[in-house]
C-alpha atoms as a PDB file:
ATOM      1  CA  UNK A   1       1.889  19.473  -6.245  1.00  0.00           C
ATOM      2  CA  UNK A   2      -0.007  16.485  -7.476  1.00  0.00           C
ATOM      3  CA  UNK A   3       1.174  13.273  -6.365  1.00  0.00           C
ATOM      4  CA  UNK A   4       3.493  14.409  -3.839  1.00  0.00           C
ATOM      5  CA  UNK A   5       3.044  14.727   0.184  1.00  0.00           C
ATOM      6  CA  UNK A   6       5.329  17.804   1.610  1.00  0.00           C
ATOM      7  CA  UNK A   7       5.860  18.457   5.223  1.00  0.00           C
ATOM      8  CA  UNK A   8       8.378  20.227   7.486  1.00  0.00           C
ATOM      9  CA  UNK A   9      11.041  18.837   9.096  1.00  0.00           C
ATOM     10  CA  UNK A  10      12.196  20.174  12.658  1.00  0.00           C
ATOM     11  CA  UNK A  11      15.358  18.802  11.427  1.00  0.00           C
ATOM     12  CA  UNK A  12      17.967  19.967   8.829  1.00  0.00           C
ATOM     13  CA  UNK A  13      18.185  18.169   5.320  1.00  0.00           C
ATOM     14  CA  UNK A  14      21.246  15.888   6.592  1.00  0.00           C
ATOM     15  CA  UNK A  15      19.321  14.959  10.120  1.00  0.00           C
ATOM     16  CA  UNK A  16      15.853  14.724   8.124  1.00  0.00           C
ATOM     17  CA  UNK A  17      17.417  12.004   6.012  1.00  0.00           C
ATOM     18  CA  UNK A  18      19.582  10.223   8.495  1.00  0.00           C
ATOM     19  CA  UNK A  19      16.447   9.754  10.667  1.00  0.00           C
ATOM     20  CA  UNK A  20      14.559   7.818   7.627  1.00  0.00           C
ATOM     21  CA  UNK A  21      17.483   5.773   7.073  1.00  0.00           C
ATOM     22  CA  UNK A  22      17.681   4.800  10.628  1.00  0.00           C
ATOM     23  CA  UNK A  23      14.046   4.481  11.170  1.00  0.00           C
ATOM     24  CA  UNK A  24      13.832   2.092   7.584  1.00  0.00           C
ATOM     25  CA  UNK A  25      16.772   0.062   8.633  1.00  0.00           C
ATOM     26  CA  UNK A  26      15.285  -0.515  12.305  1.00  0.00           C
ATOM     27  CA  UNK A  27      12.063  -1.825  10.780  1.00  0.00           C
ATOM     28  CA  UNK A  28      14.049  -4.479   8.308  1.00  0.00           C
ATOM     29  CA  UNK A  29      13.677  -1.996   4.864  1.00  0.00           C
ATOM     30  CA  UNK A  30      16.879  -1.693   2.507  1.00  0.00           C
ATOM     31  CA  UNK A  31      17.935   1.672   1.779  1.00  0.00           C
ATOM     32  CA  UNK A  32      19.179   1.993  -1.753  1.00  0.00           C
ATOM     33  CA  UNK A  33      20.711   4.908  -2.413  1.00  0.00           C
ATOM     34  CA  UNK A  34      20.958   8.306  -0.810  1.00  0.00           C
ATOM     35  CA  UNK A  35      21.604  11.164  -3.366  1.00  0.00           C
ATOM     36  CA  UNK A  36      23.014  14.395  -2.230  1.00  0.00           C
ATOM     37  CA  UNK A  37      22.006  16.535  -5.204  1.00  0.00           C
ATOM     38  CA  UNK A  38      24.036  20.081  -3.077  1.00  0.00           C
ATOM     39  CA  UNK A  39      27.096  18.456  -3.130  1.00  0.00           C
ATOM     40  CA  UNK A  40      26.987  16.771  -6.795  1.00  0.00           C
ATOM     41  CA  UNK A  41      26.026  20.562  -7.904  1.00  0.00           C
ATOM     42  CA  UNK A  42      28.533  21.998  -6.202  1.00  0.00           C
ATOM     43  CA  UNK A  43      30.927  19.540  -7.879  1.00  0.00           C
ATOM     44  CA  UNK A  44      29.977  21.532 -11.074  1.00  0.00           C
ATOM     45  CA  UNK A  45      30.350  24.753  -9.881  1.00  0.00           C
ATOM     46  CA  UNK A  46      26.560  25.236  -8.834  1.00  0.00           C
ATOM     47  CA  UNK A  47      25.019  26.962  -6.184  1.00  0.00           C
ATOM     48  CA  UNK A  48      21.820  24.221  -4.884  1.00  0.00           C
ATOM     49  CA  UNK A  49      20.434  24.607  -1.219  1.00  0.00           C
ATOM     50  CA  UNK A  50      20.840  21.720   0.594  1.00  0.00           C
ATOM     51  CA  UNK A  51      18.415  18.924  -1.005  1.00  0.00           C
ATOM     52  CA  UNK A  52      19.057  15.403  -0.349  1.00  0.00           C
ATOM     53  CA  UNK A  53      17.319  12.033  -1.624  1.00  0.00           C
ATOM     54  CA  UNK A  54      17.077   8.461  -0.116  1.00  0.00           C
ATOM     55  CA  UNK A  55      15.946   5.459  -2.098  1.00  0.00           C
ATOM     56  CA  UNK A  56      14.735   3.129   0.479  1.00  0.00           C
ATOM     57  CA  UNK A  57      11.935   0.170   0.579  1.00  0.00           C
ATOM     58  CA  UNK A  58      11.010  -3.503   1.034  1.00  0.00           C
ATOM     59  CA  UNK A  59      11.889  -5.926  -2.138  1.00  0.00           C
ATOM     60  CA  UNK A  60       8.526  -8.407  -1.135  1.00  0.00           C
ATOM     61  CA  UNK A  61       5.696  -5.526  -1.023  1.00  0.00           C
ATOM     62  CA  UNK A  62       7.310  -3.720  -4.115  1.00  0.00           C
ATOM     63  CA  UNK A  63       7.225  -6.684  -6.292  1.00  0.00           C
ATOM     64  CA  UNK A  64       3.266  -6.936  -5.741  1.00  0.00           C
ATOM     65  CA  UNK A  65       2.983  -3.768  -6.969  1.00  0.00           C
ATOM     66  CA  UNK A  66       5.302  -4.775  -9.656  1.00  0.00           C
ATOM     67  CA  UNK A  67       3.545  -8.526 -10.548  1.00  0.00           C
ATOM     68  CA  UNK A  68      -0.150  -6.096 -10.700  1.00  0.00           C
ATOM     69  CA  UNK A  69       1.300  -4.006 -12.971  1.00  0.00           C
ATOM     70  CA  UNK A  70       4.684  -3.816 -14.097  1.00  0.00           C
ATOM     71  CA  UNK A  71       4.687  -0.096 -14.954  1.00  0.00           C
ATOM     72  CA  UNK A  72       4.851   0.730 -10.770  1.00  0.00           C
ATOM     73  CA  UNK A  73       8.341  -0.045 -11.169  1.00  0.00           C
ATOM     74  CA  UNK A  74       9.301   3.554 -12.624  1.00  0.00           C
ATOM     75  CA  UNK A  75       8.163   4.418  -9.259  1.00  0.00           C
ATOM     76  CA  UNK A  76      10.135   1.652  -6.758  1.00  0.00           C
ATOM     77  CA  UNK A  77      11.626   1.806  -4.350  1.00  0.00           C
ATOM     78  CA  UNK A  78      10.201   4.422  -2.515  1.00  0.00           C
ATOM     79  CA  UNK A  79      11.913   7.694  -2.654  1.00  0.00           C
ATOM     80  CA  UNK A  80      12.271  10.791   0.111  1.00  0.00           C
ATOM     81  CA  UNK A  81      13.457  14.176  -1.064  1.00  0.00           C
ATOM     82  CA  UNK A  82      14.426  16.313   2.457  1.00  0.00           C
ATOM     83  CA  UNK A  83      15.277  20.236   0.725  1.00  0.00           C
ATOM     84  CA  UNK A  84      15.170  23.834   2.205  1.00  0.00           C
ATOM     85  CA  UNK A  85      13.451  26.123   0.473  1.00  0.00           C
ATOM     86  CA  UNK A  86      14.733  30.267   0.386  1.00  0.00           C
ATOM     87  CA  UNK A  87      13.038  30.675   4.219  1.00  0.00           C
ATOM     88  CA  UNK A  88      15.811  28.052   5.918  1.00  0.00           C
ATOM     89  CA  UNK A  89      13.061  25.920   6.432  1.00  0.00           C
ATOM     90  CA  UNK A  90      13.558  22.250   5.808  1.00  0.00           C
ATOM     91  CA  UNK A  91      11.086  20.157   3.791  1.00  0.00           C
ATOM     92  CA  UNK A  92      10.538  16.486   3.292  1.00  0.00           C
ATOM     93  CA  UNK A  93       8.638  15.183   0.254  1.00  0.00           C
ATOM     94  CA  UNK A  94       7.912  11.791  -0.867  1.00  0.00           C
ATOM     95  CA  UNK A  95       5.209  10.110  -3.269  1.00  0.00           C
ATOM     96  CA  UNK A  96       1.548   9.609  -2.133  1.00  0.00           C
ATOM     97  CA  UNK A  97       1.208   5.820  -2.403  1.00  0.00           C
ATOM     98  CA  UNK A  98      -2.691   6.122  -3.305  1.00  0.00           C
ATOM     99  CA  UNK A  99      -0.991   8.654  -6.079  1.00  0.00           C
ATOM    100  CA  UNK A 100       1.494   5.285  -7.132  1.00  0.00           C
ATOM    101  CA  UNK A 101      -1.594   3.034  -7.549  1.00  0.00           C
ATOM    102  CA  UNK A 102      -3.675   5.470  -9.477  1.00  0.00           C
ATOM    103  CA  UNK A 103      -1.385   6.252 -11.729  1.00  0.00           C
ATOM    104  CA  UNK A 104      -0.297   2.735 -12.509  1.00  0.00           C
ATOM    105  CA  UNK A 105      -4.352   1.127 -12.288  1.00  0.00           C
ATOM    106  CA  UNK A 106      -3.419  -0.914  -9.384  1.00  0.00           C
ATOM    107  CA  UNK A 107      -5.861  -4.136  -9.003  1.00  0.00           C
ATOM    108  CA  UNK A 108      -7.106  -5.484  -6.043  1.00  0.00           C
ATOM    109  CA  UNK A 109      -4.163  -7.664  -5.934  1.00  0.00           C
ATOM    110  CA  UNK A 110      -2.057  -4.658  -4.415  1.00  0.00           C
ATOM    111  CA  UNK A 111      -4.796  -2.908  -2.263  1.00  0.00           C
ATOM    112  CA  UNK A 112      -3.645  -3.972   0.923  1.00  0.00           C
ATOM    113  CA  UNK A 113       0.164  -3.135   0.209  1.00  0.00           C
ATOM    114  CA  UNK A 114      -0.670   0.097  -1.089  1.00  0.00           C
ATOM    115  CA  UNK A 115      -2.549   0.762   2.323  1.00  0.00           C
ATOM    116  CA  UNK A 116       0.538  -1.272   4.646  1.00  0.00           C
ATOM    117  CA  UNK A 117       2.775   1.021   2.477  1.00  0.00           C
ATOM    118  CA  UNK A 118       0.884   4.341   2.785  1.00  0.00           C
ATOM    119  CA  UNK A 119       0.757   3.903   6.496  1.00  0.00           C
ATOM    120  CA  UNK A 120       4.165   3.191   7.177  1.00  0.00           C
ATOM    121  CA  UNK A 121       5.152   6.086   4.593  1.00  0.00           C
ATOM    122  CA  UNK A 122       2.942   8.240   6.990  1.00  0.00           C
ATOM    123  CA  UNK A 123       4.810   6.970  10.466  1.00  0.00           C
ATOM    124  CA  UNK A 124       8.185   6.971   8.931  1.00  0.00           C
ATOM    125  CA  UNK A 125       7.916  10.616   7.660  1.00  0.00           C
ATOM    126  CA  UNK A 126       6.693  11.709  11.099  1.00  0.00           C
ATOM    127  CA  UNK A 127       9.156   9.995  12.956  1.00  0.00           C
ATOM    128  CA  UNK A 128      12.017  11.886  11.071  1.00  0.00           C
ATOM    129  CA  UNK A 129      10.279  15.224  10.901  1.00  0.00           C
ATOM    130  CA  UNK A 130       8.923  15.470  14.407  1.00  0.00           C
ATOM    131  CA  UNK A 131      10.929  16.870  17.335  1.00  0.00           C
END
């Protein structure tokens, strides 16, 4: 899907998401929120396989995004979507960050924060999949 990096995650949807939050906290990032959208459907009555969000990031490189162009917002903090598709097999998707700036005609002013942030999406995504 455009825009969006998927890879599997030797872990299940809980795990997957525990590991980011442990591996974002350990490097000094804030997570936000987490969203678990299985329970909150089952709380209506619907059936969802286990899909869980975390909202996570760093305050100081998402404003630069945000002071190039304001619009990046919509897509800050970061977000991490860990699901399991029909198979049993557990997923992790977040946004591409070169996606971020091309959709929101990031300057110059953000290139190295786009490439610090793509990077550490890259590590922190590995380090929660990987067994």
């Amino acid at each position: 899907m455009k825009g969006l990096i998927t890879i599997q995650s030797g872990y299940s949807v809980k795990e997957t998401i525990d590991r980011i939050a442990s591996i974002v906290q350990s490097k000094g990032l804030t997570v936000f929120a987490r969203i678990d959208h299985a329970e909150n459907a089952l709380k209506q009555g619907l059936q969802l396989r286990p899909t869980e969000l975390i909202i996570f990031g760093n305050p100081q490189a998402g404003t630069v995004l945000m002071q190039d162009k304001q619009t990046s917002g919509i897509d800050l903090p970061v977000k991490a979507l860990a699901w399991q598709d029909e198979a049993g097999k557990i997923w992790l998707t977040y946004n591409d960050t070169i996606w971020i700036a091309d959709r929101h005609d990031l300057t110059e002013k953000s290139k190295s924060v786009v490439k610090a942030m793509e990077e550490g999406m890259r590590l922190v995504s590995n380090a929660a999949t990987k067994k």
